[in-house]
Protein backbone atom coordinates (compact mmCIF):
# COMPACT_ATOMS: atom_id res chain seq x y z
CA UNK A 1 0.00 0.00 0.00
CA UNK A 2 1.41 3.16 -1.13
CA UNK A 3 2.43 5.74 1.70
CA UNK A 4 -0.10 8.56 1.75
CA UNK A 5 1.42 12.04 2.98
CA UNK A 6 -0.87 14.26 5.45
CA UNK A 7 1.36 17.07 5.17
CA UNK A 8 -0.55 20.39 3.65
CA UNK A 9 1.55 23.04 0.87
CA UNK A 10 1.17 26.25 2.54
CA UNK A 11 -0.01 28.10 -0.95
CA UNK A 12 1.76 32.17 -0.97
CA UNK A 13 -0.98 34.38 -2.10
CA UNK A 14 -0.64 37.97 -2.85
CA UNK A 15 -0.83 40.31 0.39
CA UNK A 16 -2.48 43.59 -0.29
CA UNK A 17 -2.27 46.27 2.53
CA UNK A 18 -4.60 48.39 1.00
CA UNK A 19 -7.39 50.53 3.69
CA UNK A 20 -7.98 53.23 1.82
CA UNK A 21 -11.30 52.15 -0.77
CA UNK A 22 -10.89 53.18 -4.58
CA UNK A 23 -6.99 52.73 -3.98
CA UNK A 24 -6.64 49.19 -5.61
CA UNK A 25 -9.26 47.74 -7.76
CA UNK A 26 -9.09 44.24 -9.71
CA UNK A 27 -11.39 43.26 -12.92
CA UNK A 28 -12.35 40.61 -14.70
CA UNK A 29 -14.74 38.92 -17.50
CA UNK A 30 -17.19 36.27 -16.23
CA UNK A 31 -18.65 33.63 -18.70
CA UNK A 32 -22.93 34.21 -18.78
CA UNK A 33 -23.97 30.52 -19.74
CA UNK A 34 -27.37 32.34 -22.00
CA UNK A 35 -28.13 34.59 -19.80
CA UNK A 36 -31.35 36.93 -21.68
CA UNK A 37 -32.55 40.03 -20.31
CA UNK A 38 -35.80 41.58 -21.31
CA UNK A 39 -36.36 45.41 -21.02
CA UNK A 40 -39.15 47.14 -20.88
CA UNK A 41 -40.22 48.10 -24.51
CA UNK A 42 -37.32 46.88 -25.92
CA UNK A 43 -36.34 43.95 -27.73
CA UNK A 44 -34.61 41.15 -24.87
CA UNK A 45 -30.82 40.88 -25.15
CA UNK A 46 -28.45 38.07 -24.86
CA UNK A 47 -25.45 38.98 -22.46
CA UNK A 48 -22.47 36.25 -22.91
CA UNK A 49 -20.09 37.77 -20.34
CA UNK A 50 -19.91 39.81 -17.11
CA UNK A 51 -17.46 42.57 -16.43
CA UNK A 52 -16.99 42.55 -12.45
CA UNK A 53 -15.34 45.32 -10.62
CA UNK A 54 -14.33 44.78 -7.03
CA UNK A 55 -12.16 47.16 -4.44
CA UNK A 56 -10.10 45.73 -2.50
CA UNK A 57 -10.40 47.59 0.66
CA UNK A 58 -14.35 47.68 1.00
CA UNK A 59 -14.72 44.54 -1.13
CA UNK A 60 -17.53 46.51 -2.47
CA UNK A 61 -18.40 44.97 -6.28
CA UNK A 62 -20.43 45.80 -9.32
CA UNK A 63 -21.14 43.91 -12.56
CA UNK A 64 -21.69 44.80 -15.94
CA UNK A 65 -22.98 42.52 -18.60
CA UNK A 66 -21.33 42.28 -21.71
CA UNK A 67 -22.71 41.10 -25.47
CA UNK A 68 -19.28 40.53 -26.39
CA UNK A 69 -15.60 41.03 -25.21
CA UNK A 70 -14.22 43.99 -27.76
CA UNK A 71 -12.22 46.58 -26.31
CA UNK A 72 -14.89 48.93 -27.20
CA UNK A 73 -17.69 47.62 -25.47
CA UNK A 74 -15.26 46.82 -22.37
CA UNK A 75 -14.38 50.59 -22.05
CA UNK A 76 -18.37 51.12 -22.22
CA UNK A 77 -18.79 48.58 -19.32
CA UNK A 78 -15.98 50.06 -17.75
CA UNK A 79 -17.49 53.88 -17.82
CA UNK A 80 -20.99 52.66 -17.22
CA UNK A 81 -19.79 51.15 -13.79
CA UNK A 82 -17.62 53.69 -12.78
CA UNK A 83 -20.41 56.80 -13.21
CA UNK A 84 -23.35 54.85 -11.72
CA UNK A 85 -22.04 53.05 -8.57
CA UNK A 86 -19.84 54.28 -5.47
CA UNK A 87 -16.36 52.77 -6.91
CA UNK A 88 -14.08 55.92 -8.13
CA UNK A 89 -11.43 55.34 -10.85
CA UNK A 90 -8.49 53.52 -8.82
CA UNK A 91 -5.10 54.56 -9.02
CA UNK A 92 -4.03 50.91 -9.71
CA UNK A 93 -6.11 48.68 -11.84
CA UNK A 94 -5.04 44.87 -12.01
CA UNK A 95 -6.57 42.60 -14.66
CA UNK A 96 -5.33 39.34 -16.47
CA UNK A 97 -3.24 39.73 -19.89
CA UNK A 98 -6.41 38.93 -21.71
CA UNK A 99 -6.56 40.67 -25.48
CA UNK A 100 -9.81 42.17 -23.87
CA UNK A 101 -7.66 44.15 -21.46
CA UNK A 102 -4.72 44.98 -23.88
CA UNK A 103 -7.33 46.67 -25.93
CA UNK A 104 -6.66 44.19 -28.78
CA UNK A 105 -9.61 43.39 -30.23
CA UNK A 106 -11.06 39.53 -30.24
């Protein structure tokens, strides 16, 4: 019988010090599995993808659903959050390397 270890890896996450809210957000694109939403009096649209904004100190979040993931309609998400909610442009923004975030568009 093969020797089973019980020991755990102690996994080093990144450690932000951050108190101050709006200081350091962090963004990324969620996958909408058909997610349709009707409006009133207008025709219902189909959202594939989720932009999702969260501060780090107040771990305060807000979502923005996305037809597609060009850098145009990102930079629309990104406005429409920014001018409707309490989160203030941050003065450091961390996202993946996706072409969505390089402005390249898919």
């Amino acid at each position: 019988m093969a020797n089973l270890s019980t020991t755990t890896k102690k996994i080093q996450y990144a450690h932000f010090d951050v108190s101050v809210p709006n200081e350091v957000h962090q963004a990324d694109i969620l996958f909408l599995p058909h997610d349709t939403i009707k409006t009133r009096g207008r025709k219902s649209r189909t959202y594939k993808y989720a932009l999702t904004v969260v501060d780090i100190a107040s771990r305060y979040k807000e979502t923005e659903p996305l037809s597609t993931k060009t850098a145009s309609e990102l930079v629309s998400a990104f406005e429409r959050i920014y001018q409707r909610s309490g989160l203030r442009w941050p003065q450091l923004l961390q996202v993946d390397p996706g072409k969505e975030f390089l402005m390249k568009e898919t």
